[in-house]
Protein backbone atom coordinates (compact mmCIF):
# COMPACT_ATOMS: atom_id res chain seq x y z
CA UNK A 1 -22.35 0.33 45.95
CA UNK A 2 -23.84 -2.88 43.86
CA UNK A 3 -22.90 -1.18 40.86
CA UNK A 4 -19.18 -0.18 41.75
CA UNK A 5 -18.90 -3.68 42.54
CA UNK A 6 -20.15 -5.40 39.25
CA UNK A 7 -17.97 -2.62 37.48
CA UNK A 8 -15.14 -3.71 39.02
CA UNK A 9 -16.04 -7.05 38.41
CA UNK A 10 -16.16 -6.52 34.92
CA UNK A 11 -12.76 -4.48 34.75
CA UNK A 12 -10.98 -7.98 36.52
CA UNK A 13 -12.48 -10.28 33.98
CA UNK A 14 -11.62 -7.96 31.07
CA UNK A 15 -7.63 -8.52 32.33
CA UNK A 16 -7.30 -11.92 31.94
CA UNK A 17 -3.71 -13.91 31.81
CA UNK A 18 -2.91 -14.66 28.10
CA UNK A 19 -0.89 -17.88 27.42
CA UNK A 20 2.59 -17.14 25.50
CA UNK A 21 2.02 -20.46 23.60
CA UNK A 22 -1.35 -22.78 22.27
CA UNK A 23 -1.54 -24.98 25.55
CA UNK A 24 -1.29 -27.60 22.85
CA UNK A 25 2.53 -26.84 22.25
CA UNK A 26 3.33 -26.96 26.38
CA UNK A 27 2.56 -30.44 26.18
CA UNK A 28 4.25 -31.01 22.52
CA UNK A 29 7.37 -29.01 24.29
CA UNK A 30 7.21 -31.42 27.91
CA UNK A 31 6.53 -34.73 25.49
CA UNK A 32 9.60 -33.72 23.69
CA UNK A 33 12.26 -32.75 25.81
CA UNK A 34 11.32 -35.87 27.87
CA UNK A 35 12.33 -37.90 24.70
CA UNK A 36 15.19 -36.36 24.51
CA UNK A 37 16.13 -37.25 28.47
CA UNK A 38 15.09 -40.65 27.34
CA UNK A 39 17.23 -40.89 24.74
CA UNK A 40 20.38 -39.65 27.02
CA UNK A 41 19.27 -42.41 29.41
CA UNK A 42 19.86 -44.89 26.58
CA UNK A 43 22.45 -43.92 25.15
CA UNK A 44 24.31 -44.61 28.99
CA UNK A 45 22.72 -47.74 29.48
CA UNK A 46 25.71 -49.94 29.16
CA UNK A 47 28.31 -47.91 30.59
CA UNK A 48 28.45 -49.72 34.00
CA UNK A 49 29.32 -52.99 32.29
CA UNK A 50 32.02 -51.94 30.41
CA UNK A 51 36.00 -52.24 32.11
């Protein structure tokens, strides 16, 4: 039974969830689309003064 278990243990860590991206670019990707929002946001800034 011991050794059915570490077998299957060794099967689960074999199937491990790969990343589609470096986890480098997720935050390169987050950093710049939040720029971009940023940049919509100031772009609007003055709109509610204006008649």
């Amino acid at each position: 039974m011991p050794t059915a278990a570490l077998l299957l243990a060794e099967e689960a860590a074999e199937t491990a969830n790969h990343l589609p991206m470096h986890p480098v670019a997720f935050g390169l990707l987050a950093f710049g689309g939040l720029m971009v929002l940023l940049l919509v946001t100031f772009a609007f800034r003055s709109v509610g003064t204006r008649h």
